[in-house]
N, C-alpha and C. Protein backbone atom coordinates (compact mmCIF):
# COMPACT_ATOMS: atom_id res chain seq x y z
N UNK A 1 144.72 67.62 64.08
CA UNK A 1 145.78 68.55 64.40
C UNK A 1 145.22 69.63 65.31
N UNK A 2 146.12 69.76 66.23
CA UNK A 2 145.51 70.82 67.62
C UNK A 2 146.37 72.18 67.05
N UNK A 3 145.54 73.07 67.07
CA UNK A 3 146.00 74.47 66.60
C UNK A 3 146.18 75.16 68.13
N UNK A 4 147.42 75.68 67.81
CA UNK A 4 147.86 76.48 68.71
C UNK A 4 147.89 78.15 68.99
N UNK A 5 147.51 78.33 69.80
CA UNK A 5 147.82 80.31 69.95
C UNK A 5 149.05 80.81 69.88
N UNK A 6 148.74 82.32 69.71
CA UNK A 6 150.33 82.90 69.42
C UNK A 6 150.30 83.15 70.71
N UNK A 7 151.67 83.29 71.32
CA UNK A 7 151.89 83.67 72.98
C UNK A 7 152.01 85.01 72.72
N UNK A 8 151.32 85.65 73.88
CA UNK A 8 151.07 86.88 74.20
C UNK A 8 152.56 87.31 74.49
N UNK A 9 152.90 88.78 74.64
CA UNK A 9 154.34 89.08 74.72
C UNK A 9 155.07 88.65 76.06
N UNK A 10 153.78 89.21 77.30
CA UNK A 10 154.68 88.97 78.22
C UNK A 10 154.76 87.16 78.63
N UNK A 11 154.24 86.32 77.50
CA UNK A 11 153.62 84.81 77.82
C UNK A 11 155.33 84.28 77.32
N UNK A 12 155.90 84.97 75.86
CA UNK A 12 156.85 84.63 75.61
C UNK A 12 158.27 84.98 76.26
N UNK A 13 158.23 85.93 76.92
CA UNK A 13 159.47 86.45 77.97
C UNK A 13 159.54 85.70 78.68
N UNK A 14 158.05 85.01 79.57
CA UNK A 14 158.32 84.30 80.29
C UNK A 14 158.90 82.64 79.97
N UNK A 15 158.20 82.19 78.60
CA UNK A 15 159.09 81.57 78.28
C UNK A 15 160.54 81.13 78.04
N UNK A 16 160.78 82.64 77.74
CA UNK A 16 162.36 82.30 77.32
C UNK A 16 163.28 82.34 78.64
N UNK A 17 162.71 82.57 79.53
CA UNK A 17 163.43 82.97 81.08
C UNK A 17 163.26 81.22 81.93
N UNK A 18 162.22 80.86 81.38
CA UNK A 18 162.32 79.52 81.82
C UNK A 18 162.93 78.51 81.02
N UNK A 19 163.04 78.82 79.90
CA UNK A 19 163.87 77.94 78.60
C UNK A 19 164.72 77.99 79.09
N UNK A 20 165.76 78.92 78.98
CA UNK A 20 167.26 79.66 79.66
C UNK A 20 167.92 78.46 80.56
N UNK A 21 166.73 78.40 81.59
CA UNK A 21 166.91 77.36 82.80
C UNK A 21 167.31 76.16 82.80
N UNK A 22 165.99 75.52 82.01
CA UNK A 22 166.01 74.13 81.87
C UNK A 22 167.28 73.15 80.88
N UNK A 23 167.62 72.16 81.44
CA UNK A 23 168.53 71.40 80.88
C UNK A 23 168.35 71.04 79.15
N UNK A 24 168.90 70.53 78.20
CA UNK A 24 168.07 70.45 77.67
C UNK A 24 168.22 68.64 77.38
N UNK A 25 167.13 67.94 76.49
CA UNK A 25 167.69 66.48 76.99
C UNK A 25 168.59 66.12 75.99
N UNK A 26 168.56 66.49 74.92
CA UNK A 26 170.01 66.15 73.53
C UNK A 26 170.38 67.94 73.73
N UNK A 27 172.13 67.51 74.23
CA UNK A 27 172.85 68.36 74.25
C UNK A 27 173.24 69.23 72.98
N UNK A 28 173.43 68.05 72.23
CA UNK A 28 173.90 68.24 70.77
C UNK A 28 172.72 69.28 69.86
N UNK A 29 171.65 69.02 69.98
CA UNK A 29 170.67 69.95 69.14
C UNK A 29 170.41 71.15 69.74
N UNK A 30 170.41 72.50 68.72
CA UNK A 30 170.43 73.65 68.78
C UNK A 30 169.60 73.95 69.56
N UNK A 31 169.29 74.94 70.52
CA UNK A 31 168.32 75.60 70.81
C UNK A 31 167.85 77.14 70.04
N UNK A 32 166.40 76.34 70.09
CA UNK A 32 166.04 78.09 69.19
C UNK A 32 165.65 78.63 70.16
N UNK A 33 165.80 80.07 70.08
CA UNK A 33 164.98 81.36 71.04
C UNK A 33 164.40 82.04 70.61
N UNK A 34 163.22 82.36 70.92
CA UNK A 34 162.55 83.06 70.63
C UNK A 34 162.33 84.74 71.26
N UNK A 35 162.92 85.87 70.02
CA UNK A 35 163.14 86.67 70.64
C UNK A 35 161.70 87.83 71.17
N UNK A 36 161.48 88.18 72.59
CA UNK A 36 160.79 88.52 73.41
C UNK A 36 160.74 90.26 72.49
N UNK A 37 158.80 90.51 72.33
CA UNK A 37 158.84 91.78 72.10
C UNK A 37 158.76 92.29 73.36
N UNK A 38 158.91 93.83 73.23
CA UNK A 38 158.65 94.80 74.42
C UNK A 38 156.89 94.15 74.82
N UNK A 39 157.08 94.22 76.29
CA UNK A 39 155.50 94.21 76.85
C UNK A 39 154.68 95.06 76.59
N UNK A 40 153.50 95.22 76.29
CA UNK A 40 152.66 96.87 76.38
C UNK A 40 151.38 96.57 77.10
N UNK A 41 151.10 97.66 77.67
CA UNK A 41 150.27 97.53 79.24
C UNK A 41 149.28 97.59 78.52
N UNK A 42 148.16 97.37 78.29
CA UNK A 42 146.76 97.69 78.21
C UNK A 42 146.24 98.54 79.19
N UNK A 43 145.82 99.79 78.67
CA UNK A 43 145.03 100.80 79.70
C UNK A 43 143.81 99.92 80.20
N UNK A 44 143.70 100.22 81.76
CA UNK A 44 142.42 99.82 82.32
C UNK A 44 141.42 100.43 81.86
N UNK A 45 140.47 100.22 81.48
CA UNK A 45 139.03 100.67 81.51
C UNK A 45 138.57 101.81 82.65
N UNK A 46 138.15 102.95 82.50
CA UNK A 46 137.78 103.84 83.07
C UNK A 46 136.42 103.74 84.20
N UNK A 47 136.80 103.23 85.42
CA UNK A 47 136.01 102.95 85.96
C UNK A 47 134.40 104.25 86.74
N UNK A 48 133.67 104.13 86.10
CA UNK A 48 132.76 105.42 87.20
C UNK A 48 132.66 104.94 88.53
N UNK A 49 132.81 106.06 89.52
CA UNK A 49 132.81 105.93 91.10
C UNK A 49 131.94 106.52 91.49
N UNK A 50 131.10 107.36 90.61
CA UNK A 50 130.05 108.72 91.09
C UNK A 50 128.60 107.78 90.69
N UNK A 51 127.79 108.15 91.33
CA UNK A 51 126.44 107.48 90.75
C UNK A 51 125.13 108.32 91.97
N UNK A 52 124.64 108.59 90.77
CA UNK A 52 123.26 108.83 92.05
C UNK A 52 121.81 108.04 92.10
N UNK A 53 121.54 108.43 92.96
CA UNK A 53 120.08 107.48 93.39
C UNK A 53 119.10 108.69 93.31
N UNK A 54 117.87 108.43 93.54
CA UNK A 54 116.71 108.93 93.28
C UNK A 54 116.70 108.87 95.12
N UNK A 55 117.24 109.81 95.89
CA UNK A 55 117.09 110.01 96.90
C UNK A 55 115.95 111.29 97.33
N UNK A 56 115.31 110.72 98.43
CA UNK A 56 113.81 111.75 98.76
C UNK A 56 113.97 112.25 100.27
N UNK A 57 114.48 113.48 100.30
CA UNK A 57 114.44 114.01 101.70
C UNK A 57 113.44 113.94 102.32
N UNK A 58 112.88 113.47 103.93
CA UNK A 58 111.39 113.29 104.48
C UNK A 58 112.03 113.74 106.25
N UNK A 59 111.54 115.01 106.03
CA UNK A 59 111.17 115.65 107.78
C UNK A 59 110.46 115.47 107.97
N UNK A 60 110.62 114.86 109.56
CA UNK A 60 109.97 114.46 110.89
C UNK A 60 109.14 115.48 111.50
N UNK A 61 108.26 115.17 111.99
CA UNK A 61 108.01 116.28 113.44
C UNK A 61 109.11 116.26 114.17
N UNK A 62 109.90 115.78 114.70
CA UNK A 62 111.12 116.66 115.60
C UNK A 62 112.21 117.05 114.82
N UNK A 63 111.72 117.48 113.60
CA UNK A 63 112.81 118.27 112.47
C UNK A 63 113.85 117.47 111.75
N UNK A 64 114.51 116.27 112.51
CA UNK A 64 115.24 115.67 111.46
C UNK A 64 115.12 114.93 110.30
N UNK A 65 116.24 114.44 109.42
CA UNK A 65 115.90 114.07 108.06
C UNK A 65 116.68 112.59 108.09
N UNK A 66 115.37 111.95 107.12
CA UNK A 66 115.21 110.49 107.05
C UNK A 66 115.48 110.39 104.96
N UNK A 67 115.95 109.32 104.57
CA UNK A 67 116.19 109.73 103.04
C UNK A 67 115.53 108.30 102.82
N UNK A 68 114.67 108.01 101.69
CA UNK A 68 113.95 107.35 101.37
C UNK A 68 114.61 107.24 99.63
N UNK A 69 115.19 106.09 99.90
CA UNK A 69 115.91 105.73 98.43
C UNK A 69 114.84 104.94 97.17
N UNK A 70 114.15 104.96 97.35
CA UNK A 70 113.16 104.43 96.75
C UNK A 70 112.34 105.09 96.02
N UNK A 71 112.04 104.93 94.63
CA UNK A 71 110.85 106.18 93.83
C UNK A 71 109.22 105.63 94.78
N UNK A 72 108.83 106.96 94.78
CA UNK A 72 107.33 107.07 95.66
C UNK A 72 106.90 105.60 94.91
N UNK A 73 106.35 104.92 96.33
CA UNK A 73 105.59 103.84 95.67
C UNK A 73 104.58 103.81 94.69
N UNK A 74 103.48 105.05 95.33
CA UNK A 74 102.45 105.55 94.73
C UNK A 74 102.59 105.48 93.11
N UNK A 75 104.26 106.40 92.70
CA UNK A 75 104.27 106.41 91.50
C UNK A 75 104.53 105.25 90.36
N UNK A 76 104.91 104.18 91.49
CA UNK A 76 105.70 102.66 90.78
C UNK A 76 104.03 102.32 90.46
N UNK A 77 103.02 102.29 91.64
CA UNK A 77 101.52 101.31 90.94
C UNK A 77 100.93 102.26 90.15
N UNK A 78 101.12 103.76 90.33
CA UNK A 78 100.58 104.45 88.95
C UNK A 78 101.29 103.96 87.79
N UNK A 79 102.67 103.91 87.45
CA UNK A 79 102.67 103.85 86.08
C UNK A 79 103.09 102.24 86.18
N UNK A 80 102.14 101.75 86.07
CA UNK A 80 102.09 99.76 85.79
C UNK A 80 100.92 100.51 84.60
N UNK A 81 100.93 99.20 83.60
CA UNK A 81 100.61 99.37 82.48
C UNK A 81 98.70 99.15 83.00
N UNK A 82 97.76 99.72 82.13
CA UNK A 82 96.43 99.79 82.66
C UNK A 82 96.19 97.81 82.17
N UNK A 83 95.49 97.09 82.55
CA UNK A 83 94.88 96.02 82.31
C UNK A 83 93.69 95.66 82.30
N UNK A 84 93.05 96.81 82.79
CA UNK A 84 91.16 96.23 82.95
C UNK A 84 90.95 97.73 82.09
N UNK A 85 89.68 97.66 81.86
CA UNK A 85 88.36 98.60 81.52
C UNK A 85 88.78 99.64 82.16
N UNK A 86 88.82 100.75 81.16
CA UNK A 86 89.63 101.97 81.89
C UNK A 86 88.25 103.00 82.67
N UNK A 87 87.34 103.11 82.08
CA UNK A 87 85.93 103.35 82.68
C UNK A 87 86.26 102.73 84.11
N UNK A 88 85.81 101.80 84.77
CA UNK A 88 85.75 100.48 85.67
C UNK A 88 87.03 101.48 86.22
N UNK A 89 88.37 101.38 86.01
CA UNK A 89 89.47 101.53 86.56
C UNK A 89 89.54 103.11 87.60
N UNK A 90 88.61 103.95 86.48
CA UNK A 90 88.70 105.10 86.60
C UNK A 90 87.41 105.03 87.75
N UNK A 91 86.62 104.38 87.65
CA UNK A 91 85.41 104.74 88.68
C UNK A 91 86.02 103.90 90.12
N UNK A 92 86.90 102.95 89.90
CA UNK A 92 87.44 102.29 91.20
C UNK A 92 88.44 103.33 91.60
N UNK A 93 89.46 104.08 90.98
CA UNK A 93 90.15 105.22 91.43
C UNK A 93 89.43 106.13 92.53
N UNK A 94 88.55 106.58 92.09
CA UNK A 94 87.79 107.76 92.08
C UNK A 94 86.87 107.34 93.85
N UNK A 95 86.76 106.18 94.42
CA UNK A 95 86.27 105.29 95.56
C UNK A 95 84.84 104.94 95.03
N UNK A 96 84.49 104.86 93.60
CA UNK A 96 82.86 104.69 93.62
C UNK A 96 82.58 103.28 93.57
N UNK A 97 83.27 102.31 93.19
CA UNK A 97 83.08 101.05 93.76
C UNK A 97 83.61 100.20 94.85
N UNK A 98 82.65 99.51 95.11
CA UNK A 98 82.61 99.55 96.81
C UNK A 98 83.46 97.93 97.01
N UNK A 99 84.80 97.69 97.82
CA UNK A 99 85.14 96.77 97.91
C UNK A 99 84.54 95.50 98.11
N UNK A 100 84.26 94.23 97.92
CA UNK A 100 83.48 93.12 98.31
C UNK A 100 84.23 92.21 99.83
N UNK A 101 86.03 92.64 99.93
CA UNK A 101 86.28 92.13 100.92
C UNK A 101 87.80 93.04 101.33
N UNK A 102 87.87 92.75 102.56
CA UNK A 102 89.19 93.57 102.89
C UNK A 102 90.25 92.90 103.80
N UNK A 103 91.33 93.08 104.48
CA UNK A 103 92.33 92.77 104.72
C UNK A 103 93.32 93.69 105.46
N UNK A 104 93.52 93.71 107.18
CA UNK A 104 93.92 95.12 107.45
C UNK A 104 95.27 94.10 107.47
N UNK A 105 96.18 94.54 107.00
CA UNK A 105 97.49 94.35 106.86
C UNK A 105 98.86 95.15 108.62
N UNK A 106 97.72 96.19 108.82
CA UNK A 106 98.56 97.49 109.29
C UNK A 106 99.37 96.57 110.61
N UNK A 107 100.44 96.90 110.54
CA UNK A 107 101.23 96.52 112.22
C UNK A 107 101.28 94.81 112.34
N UNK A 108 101.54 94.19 110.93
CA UNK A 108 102.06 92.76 110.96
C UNK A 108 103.37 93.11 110.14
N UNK A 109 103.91 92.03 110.73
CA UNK A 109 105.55 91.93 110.20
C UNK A 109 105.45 91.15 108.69
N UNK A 110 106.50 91.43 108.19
CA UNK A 110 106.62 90.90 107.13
C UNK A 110 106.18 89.37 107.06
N UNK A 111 106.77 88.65 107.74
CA UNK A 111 106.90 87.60 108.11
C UNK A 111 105.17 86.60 108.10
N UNK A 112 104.76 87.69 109.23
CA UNK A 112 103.28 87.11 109.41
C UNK A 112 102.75 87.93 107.71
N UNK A 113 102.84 89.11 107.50
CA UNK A 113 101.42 89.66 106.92
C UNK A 113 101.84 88.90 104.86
N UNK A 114 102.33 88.63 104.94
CA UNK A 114 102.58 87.69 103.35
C UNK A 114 102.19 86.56 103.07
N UNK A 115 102.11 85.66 104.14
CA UNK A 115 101.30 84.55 104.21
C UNK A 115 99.43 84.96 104.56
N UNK A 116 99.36 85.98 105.17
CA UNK A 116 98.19 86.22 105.31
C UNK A 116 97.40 87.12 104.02
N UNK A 117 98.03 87.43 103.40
CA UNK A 117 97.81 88.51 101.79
C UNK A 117 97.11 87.32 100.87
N UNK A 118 98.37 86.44 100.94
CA UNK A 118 98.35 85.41 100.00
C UNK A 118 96.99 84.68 100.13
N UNK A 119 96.88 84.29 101.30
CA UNK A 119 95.42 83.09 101.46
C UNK A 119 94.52 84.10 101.33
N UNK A 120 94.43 85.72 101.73
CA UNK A 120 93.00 86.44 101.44
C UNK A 120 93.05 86.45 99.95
N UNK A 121 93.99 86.91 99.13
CA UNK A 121 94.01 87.20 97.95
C UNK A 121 93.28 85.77 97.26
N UNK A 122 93.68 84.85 97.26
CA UNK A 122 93.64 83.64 96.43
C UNK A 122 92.39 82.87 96.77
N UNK A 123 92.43 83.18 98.34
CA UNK A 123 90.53 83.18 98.87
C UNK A 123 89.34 83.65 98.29
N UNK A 124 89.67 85.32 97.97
CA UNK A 124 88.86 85.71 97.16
C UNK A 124 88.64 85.72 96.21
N UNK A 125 90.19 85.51 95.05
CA UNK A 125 89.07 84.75 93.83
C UNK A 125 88.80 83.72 93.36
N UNK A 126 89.31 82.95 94.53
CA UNK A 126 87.97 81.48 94.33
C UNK A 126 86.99 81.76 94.71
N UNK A 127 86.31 82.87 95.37
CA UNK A 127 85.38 83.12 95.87
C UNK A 127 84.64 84.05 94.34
N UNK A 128 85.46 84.19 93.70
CA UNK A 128 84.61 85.27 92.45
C UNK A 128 84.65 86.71 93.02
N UNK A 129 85.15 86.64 93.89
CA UNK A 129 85.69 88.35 94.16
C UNK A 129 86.16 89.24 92.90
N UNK A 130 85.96 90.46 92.63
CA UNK A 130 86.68 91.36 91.66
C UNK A 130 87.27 92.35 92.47
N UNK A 131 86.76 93.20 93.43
CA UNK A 131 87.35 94.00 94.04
C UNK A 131 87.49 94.03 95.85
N UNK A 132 88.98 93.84 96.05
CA UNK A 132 89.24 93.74 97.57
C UNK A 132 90.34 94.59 97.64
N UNK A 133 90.16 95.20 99.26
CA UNK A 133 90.66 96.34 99.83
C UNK A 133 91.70 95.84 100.47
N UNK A 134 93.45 96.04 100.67
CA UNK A 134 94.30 95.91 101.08
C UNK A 134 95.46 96.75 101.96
N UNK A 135 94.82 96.83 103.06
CA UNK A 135 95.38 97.89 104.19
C UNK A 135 96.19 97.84 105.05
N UNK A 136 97.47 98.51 103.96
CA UNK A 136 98.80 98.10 104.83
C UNK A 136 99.35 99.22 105.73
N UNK A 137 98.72 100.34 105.90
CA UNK A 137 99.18 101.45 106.72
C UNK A 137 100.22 102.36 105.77
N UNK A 138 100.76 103.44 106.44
CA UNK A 138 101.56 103.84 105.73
C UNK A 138 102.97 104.24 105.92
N UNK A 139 103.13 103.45 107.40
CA UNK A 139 104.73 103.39 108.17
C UNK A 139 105.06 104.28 109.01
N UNK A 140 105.61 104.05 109.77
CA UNK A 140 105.99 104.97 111.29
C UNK A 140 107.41 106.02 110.34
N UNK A 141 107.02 107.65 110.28
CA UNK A 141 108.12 108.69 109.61
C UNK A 141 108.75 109.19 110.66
N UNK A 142 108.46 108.30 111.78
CA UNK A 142 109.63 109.23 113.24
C UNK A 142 111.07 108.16 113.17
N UNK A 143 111.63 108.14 111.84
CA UNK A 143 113.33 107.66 112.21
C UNK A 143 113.92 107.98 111.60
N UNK A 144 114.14 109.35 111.90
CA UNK A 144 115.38 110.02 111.37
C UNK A 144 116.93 110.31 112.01
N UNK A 145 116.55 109.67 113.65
CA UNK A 145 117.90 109.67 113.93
C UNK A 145 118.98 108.63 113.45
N UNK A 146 118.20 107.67 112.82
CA UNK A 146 119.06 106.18 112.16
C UNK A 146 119.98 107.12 111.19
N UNK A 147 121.48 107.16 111.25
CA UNK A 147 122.83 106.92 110.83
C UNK A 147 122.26 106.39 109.19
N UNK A 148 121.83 105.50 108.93
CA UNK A 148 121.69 104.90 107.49
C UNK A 148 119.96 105.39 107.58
N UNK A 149 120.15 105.06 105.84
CA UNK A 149 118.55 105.80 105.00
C UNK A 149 118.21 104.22 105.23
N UNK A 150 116.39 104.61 105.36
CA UNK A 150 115.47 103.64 106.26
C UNK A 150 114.23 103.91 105.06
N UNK A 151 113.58 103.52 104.70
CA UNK A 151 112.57 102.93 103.58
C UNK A 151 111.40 103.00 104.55
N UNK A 152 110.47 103.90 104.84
CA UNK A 152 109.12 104.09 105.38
C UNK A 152 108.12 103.67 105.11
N UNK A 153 107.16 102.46 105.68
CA UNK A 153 106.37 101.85 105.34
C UNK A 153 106.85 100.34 104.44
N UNK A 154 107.17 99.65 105.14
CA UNK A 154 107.29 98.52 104.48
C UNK A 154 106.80 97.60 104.21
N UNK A 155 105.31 97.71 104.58
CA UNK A 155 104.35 96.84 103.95
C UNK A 155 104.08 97.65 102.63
N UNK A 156 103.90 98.44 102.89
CA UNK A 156 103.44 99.74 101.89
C UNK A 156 103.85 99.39 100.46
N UNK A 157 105.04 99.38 100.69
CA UNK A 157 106.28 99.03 100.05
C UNK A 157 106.24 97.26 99.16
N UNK A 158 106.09 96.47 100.17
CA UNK A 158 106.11 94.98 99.60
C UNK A 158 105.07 94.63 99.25
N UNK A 159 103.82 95.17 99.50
CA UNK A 159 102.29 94.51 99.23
C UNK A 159 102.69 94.48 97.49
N UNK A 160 102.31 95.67 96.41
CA UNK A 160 102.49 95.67 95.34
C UNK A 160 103.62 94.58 94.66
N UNK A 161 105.05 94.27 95.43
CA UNK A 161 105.32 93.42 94.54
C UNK A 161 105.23 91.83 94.65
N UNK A 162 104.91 91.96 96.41
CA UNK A 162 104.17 90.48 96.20
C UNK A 162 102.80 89.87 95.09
N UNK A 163 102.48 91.10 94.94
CA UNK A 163 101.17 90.86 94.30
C UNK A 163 101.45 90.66 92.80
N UNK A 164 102.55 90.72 92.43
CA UNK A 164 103.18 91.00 91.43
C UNK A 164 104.07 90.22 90.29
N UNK A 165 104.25 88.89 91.53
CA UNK A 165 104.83 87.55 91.76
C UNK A 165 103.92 86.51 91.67
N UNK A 166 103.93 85.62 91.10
CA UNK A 166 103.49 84.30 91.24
C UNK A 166 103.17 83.50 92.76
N UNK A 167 102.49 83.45 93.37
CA UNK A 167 101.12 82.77 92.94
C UNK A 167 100.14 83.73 92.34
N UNK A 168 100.36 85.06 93.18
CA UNK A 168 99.04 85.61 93.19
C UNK A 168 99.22 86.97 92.05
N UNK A 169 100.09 87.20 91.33
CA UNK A 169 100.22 87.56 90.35
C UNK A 169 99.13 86.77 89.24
N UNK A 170 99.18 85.90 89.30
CA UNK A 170 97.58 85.19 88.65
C UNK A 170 96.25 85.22 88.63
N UNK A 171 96.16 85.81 89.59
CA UNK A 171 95.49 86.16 90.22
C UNK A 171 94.30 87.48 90.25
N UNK A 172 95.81 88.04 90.31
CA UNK A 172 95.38 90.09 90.39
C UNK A 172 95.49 90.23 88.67
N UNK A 173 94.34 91.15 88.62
CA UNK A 173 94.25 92.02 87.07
C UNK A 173 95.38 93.23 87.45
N UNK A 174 95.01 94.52 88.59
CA UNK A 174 95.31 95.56 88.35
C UNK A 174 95.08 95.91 90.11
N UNK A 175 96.66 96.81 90.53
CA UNK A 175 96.50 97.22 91.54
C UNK A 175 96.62 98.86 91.32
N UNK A 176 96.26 99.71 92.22
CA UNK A 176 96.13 101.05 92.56
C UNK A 176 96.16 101.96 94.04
N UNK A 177 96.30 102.46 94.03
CA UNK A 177 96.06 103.04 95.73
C UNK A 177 94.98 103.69 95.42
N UNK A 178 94.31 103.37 96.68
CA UNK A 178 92.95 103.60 97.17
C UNK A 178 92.66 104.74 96.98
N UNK A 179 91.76 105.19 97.29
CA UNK A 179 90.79 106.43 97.53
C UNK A 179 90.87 106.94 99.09
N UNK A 180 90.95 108.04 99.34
CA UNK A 180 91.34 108.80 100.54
C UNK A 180 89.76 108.32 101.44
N UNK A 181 88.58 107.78 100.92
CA UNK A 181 87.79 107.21 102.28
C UNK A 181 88.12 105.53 102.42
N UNK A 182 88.77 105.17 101.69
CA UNK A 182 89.19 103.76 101.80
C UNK A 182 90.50 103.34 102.41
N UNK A 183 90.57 104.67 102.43
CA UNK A 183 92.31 104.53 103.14
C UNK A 183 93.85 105.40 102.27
N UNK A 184 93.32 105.95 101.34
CA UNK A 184 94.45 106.96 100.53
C UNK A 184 95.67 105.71 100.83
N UNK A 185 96.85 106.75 100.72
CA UNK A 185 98.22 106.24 100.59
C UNK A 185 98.46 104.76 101.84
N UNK A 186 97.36 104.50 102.41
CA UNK A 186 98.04 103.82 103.16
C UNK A 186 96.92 102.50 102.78
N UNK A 187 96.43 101.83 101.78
CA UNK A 187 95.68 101.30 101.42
C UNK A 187 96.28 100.90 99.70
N UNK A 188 95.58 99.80 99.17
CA UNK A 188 95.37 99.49 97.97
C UNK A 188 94.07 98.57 97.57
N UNK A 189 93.68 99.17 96.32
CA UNK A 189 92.43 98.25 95.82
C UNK A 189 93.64 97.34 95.02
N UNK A 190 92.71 95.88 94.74
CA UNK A 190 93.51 94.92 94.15
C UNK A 190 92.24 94.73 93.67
N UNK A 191 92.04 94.52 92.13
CA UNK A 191 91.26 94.13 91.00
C UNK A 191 91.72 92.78 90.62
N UNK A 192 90.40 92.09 91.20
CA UNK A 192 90.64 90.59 90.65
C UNK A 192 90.51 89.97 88.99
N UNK A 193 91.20 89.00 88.60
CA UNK A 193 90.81 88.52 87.44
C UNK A 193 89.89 87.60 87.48
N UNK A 194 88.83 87.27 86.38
CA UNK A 194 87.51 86.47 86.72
C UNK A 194 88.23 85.05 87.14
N UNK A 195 87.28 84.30 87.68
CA UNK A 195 87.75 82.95 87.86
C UNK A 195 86.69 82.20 86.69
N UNK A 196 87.55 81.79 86.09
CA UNK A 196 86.95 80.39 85.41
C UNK A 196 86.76 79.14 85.89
């Protein structure tokens, strides 16, 4: 036995407006009707239209303003959870250990410099690398006449979450930004995991 639903109000109005219509095929037997309650609207849901972003005002040298919708990168690879030897972590912060290989990233397109990350990264720790230097620059801040907000430094920007991703998320223990003689904000150390 197939169980049936109750018809919704305005499901049964419409029924009875099409009942009304139709012929019926034995003249002789009664028709029942079913009498139609009042419709009642269901209030819509209160939609929010307001929302804000974590927007970052950034003047140019020729004074205008560029908005950078994005939380400081810096602060996204600071707070990633620690994974290595916090000693070790803290002395690689600090520039006292010395990279074993590097990678200038600066002034390749997306396009080219991701395929080229990937084979240094995965190069070096088949190679038994632990610590390599990753130098993506830190983006051209002269476009503020662009109409729409523009994201500064976009290697800057994508290195960390490629690294972050599979393949080479396997790879990497722990990333950080560099040390101001290794390259400060426009640089990252990438801490390899051992190879077995």
């Amino acid at each position: 036995m197939t169980r049936r639903r109750k018809l919704r109000p305005e499901e049964e109005a419409l029924w009875n407006k099409v009942a009304k219509t139709a012929e019926p095929l034995n003249p002789n037997k009664p028709i029942m009707d079913i009498d139609p309650k009042p419709v009642t609207k269901r209030p819509m849901p209160e939609v929010r239209t307001e929302f804000t972003l974590p927007v970052k005002a950034i003047r140019n040298d020729k004074g205008s303003t560029a908005f950078d919708l994005t939380p400081s990168i810096s602060k996204q690879v600071d707070d990633a959870p620690l994974r290595m030897d916090r000693k070790t972590f803290g002395r690689m912060r600090q520039g006292r250990l010395v990279p074993e290989g590097k990678i200038d990233l600066h002034g390749m397109t997306q396009d080219r410099a991701h395929p080229a990350l990937a084979q240094f990264i995965l190069r070096a720790h088949s190679q038994r690398k632990r610590l390599v230097l990753v130098i993506t620059g830190k983006g051209k801040q002269d476009r503020g006449d662009d109409l729409m907000p523009v994201r500064t430094g976009v290697l800057r920007h994508q290195v960390p979450q490629w690294l972050s991703v599979p393949p080479l998320s396997q790879a990497v223990l722990q990333i950080t930004q560099a040390h101001q003689k290794h390259g400060g904000g426009g640089a990252y150390y990438v801490y390899l995991k051992r190879n077995r």
